[in-house]
PDB file of N, CA and C in Angstrom:
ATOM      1  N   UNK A   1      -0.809 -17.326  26.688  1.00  0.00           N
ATOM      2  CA  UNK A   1      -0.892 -17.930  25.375  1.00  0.00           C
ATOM      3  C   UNK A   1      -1.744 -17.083  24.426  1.00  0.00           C
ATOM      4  N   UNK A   2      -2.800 -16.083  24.845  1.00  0.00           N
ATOM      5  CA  UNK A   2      -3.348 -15.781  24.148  1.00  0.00           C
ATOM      6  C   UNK A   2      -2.851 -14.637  23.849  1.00  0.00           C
ATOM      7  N   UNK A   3      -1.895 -14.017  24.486  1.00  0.00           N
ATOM      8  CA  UNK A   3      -1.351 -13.101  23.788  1.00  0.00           C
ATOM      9  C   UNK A   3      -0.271 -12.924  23.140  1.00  0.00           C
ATOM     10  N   UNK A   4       0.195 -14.372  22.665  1.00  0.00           N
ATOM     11  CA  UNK A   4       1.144 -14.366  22.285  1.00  0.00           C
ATOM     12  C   UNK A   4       0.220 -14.348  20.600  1.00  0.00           C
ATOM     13  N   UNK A   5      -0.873 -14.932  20.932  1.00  0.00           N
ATOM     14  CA  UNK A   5      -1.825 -14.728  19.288  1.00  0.00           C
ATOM     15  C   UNK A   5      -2.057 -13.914  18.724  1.00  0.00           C
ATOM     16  N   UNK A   6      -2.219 -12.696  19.873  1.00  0.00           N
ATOM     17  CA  UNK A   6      -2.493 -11.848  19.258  1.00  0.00           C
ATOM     18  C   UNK A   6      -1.567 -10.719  18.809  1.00  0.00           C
ATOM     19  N   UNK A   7      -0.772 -10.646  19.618  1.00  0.00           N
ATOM     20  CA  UNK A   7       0.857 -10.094  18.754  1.00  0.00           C
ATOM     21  C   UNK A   7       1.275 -10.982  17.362  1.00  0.00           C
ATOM     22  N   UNK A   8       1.157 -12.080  17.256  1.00  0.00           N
ATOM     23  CA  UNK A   8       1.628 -12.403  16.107  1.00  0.00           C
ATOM     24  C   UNK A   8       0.796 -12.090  15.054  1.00  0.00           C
ATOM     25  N   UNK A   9      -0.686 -12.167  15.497  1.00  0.00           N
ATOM     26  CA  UNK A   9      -1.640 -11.338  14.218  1.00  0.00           C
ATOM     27  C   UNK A   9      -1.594  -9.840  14.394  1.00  0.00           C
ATOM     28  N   UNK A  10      -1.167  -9.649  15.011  1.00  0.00           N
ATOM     29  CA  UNK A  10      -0.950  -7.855  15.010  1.00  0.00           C
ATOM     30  C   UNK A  10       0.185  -7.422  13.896  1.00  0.00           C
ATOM     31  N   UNK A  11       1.463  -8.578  14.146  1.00  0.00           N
ATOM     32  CA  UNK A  11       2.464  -8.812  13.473  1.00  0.00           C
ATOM     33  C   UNK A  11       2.264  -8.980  11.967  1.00  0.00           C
ATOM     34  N   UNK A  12       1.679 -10.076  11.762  1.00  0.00           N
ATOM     35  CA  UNK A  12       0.891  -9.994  10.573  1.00  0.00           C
ATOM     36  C   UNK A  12       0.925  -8.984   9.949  1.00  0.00           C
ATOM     37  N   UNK A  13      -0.469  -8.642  10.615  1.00  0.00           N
ATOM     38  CA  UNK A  13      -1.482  -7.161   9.976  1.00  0.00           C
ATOM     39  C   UNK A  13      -0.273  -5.995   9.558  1.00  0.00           C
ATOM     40  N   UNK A  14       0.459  -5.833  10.604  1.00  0.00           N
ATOM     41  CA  UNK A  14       1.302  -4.577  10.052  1.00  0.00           C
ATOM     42  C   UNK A  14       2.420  -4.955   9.177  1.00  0.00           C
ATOM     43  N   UNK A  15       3.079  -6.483   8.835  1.00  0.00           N
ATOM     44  CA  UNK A  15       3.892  -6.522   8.054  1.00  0.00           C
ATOM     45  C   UNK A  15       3.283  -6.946   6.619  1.00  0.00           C
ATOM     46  N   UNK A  16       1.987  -7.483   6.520  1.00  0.00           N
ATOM     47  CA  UNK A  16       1.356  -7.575   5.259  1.00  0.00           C
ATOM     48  C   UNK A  16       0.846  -5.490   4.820  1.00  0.00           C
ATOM     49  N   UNK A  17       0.576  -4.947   5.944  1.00  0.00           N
ATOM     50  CA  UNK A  17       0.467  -3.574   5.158  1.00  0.00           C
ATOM     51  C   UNK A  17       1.779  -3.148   4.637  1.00  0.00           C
ATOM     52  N   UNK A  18       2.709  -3.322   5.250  1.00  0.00           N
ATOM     53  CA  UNK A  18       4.082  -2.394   4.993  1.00  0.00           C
ATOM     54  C   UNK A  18       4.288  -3.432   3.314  1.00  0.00           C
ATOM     55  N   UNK A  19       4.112  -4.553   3.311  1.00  0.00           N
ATOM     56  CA  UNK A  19       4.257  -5.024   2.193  1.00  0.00           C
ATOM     57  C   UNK A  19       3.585  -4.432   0.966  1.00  0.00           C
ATOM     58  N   UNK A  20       2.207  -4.435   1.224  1.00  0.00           N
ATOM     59  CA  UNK A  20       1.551  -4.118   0.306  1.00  0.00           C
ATOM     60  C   UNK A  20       1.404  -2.396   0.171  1.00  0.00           C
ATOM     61  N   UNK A  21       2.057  -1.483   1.283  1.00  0.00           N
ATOM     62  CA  UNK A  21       2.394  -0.661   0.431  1.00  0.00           C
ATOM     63  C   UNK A  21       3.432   0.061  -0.237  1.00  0.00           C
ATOM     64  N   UNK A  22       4.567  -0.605   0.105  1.00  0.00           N
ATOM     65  CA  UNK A  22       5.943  -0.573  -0.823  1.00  0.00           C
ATOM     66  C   UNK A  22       5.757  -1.321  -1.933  1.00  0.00           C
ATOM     67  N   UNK A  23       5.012  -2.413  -2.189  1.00  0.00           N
ATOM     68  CA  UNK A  23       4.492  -3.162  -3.796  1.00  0.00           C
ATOM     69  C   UNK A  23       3.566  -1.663  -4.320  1.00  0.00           C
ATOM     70  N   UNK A  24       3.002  -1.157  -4.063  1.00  0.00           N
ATOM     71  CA  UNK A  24       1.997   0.221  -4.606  1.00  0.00           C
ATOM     72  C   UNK A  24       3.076   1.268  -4.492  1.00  0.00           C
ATOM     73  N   UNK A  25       3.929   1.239  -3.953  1.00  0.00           N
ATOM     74  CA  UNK A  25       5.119   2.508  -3.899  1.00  0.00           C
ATOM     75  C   UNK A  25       5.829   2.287  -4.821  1.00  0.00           C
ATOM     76  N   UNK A  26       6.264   1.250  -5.152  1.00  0.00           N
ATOM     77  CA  UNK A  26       7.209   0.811  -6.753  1.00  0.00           C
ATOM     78  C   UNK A  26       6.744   1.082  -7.579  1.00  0.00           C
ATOM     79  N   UNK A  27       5.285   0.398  -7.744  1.00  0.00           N
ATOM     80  CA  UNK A  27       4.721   0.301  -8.765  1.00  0.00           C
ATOM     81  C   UNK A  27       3.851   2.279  -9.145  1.00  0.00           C
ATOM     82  N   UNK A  28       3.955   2.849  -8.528  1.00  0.00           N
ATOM     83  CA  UNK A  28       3.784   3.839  -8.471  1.00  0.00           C
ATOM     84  C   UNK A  28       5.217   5.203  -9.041  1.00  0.00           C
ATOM     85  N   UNK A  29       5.991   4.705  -8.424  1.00  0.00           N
ATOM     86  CA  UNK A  29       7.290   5.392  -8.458  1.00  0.00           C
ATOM     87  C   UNK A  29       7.315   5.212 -10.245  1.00  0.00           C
ATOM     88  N   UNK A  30       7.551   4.010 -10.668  1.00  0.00           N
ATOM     89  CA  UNK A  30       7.952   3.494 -11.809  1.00  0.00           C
ATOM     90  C   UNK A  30       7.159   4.034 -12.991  1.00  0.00           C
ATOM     91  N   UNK A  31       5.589   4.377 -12.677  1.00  0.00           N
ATOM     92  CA  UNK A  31       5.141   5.450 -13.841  1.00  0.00           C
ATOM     93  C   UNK A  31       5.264   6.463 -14.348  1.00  0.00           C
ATOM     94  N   UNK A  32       5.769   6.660 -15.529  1.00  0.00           N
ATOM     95  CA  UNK A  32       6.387   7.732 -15.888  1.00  0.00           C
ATOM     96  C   UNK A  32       5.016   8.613 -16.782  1.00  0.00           C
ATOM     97  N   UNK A  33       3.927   7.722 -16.737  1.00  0.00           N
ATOM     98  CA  UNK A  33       2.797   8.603 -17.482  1.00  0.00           C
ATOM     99  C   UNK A  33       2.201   9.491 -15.799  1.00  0.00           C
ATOM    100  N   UNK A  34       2.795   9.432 -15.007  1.00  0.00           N
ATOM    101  CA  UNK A  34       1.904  10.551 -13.678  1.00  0.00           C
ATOM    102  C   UNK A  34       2.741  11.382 -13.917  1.00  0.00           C
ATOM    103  N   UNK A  35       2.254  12.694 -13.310  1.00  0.00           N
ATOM    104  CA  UNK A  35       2.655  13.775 -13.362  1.00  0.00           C
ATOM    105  C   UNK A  35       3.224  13.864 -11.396  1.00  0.00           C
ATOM    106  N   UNK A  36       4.159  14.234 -11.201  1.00  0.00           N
ATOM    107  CA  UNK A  36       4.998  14.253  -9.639  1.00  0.00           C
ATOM    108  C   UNK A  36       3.728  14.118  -8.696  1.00  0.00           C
ATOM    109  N   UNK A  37       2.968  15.820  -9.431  1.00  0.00           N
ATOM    110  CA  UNK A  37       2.321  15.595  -7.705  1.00  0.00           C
ATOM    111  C   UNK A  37       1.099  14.553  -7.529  1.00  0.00           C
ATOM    112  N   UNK A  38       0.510  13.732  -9.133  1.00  0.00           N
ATOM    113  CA  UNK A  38      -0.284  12.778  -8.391  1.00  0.00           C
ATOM    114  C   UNK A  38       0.727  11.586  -8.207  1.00  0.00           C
ATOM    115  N   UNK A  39       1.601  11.701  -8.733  1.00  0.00           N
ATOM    116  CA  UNK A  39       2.572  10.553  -8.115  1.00  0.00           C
ATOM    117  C   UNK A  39       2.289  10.715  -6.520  1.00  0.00           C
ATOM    118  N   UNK A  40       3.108  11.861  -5.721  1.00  0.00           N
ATOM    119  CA  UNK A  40       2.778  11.598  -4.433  1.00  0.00           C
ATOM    120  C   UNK A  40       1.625  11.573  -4.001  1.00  0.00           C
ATOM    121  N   UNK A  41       0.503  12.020  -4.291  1.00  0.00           N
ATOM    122  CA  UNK A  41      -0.823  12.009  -4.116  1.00  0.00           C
ATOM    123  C   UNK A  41      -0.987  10.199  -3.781  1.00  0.00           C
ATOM    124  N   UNK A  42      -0.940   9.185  -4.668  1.00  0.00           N
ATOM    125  CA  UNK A  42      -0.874   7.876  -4.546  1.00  0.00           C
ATOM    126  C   UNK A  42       0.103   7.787  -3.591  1.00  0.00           C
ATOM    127  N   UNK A  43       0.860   7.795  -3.523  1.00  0.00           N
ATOM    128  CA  UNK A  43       2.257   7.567  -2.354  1.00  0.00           C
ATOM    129  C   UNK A  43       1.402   7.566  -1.233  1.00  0.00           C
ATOM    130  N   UNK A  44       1.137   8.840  -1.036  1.00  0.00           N
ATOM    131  CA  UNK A  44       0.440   9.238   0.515  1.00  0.00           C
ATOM    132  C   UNK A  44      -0.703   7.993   0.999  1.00  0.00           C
ATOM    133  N   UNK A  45      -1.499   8.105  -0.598  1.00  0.00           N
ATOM    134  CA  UNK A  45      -2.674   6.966  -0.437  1.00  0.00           C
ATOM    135  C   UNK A  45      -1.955   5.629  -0.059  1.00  0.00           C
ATOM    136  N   UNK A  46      -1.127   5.585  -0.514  1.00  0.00           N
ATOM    137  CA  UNK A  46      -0.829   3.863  -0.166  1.00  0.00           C
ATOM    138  C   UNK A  46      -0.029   3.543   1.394  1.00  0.00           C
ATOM    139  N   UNK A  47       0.225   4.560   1.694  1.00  0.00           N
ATOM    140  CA  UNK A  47       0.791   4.798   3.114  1.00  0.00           C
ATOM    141  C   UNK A  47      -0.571   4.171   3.847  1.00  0.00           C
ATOM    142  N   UNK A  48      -1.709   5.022   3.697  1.00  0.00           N
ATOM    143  CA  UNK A  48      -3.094   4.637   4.546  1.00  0.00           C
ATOM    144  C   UNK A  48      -3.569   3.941   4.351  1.00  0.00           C
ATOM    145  N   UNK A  49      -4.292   3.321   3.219  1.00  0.00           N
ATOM    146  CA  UNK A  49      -5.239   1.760   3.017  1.00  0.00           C
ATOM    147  C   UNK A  49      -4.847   1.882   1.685  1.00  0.00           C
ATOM    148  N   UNK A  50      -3.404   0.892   1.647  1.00  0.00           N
ATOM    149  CA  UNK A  50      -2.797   0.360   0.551  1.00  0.00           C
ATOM    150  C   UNK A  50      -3.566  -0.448  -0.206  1.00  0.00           C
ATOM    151  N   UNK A  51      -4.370  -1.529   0.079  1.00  0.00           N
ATOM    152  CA  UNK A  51      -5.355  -2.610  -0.209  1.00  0.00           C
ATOM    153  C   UNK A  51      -6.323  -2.031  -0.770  1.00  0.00           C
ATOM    154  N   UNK A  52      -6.732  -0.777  -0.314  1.00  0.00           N
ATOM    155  CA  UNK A  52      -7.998  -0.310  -0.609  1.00  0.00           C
ATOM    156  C   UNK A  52      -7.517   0.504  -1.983  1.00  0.00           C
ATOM    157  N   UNK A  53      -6.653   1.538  -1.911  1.00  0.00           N
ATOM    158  CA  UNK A  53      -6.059   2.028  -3.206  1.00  0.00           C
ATOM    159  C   UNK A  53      -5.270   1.568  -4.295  1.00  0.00           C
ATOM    160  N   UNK A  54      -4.629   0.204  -3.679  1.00  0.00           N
ATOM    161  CA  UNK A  54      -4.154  -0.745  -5.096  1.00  0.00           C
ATOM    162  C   UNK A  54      -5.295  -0.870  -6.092  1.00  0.00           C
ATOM    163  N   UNK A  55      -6.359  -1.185  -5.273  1.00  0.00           N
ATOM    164  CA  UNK A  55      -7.375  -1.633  -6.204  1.00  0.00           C
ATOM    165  C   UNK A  55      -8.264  -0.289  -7.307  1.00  0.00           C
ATOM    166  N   UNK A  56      -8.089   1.002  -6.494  1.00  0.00           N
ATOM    167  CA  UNK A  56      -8.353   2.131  -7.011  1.00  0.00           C
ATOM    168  C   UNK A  56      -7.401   2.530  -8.494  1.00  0.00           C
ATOM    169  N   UNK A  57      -6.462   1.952  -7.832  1.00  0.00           N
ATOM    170  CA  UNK A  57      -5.368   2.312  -8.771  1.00  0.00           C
ATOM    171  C   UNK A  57      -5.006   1.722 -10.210  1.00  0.00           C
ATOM    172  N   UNK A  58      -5.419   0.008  -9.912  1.00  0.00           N
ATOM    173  CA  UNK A  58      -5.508  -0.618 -10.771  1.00  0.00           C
ATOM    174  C   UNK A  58      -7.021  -0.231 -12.344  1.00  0.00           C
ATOM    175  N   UNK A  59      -8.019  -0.132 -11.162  1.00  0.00           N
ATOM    176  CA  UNK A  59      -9.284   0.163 -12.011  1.00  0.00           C
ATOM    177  C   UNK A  59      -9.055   1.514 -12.778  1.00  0.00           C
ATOM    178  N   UNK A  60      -8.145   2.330 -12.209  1.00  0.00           N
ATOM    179  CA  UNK A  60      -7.811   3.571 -12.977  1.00  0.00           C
ATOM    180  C   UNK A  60      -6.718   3.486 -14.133  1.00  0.00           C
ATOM    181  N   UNK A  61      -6.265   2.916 -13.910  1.00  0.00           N
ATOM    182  CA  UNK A  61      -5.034   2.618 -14.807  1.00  0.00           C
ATOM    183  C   UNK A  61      -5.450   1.720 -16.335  1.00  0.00           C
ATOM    184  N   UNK A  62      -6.807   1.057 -15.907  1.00  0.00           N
ATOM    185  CA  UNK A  62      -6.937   0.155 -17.238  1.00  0.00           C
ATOM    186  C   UNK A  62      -8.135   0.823 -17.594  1.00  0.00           C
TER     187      UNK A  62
END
Protein backbone atom coordinates (compact mmCIF):
# COMPACT_ATOMS: atom_id res chain seq x y z
CA UNK A 1 0.00 0.00 0.00
CA UNK A 2 2.62 2.22 0.58
CA UNK A 3 3.95 2.04 -2.50
CA UNK A 4 1.38 2.40 -4.33
CA UNK A 5 1.62 6.24 -2.57
CA UNK A 6 4.38 6.75 -3.49
CA UNK A 7 4.28 6.12 -7.25
CA UNK A 8 1.28 8.09 -7.46
CA UNK A 9 3.16 11.14 -5.87
CA UNK A 10 6.06 10.44 -7.96
CA UNK A 11 3.33 10.51 -10.70
CA UNK A 12 2.28 13.68 -9.64
CA UNK A 13 5.61 15.35 -9.30
CA UNK A 14 6.62 14.46 -12.85
CA UNK A 15 3.30 15.18 -14.55
CA UNK A 16 2.80 18.62 -12.74
CA UNK A 17 6.61 19.38 -14.06
CA UNK A 18 5.99 18.28 -17.65
CA UNK A 19 2.93 20.59 -17.26
CA UNK A 20 4.43 23.41 -16.04
CA UNK A 21 7.06 23.27 -18.43
CA UNK A 22 5.25 23.12 -21.73
CA UNK A 23 2.91 26.19 -20.09
CA UNK A 24 6.71 28.15 -19.98
CA UNK A 25 7.48 26.52 -23.48
CA UNK A 26 4.37 28.25 -25.14
CA UNK A 27 4.52 30.99 -23.42
CA UNK A 28 8.06 31.36 -24.35
CA UNK A 29 7.85 30.17 -27.99
CA UNK A 30 5.07 32.87 -28.53
CA UNK A 31 7.48 35.95 -27.79
CA UNK A 32 8.37 37.57 -30.54
CA UNK A 33 10.30 40.45 -28.50
CA UNK A 34 13.34 37.43 -27.67
CA UNK A 35 15.86 37.12 -29.82
CA UNK A 36 16.18 32.85 -30.91
CA UNK A 37 19.01 32.16 -28.86
CA UNK A 38 17.56 33.53 -25.51
CA UNK A 39 14.46 32.03 -26.64
CA UNK A 40 16.20 28.64 -26.29
CA UNK A 41 18.23 29.72 -23.47
CA UNK A 42 14.59 29.79 -21.47
CA UNK A 43 13.49 26.58 -23.25
CA UNK A 44 16.46 24.74 -21.79
CA UNK A 45 15.64 26.59 -18.38
CA UNK A 46 12.23 25.39 -18.25
CA UNK A 47 13.15 21.84 -19.11
CA UNK A 48 15.09 21.94 -15.45
CA UNK A 49 13.18 23.92 -12.69
CA UNK A 50 10.26 25.17 -14.67
CA UNK A 51 8.65 26.58 -11.31
CA UNK A 52 11.69 28.12 -10.42
CA UNK A 53 12.19 30.00 -13.91
CA UNK A 54 8.48 30.81 -14.61
CA UNK A 55 8.85 32.96 -11.85
CA UNK A 56 12.32 34.38 -13.17
CA UNK A 57 10.71 34.91 -16.20
CA UNK A 58 7.74 36.57 -15.18
CA UNK A 59 9.77 39.18 -12.84
CA UNK A 60 11.80 39.81 -16.03
CA UNK A 61 9.29 40.39 -18.33
CA UNK A 62 7.39 43.14 -16.23
Amino acid sequence: MTSLVIYSFLFLAIFAHAMMASMMYRRIHGNEELPPAEKNAWKLKALVFPAYYWGQYKKRKA
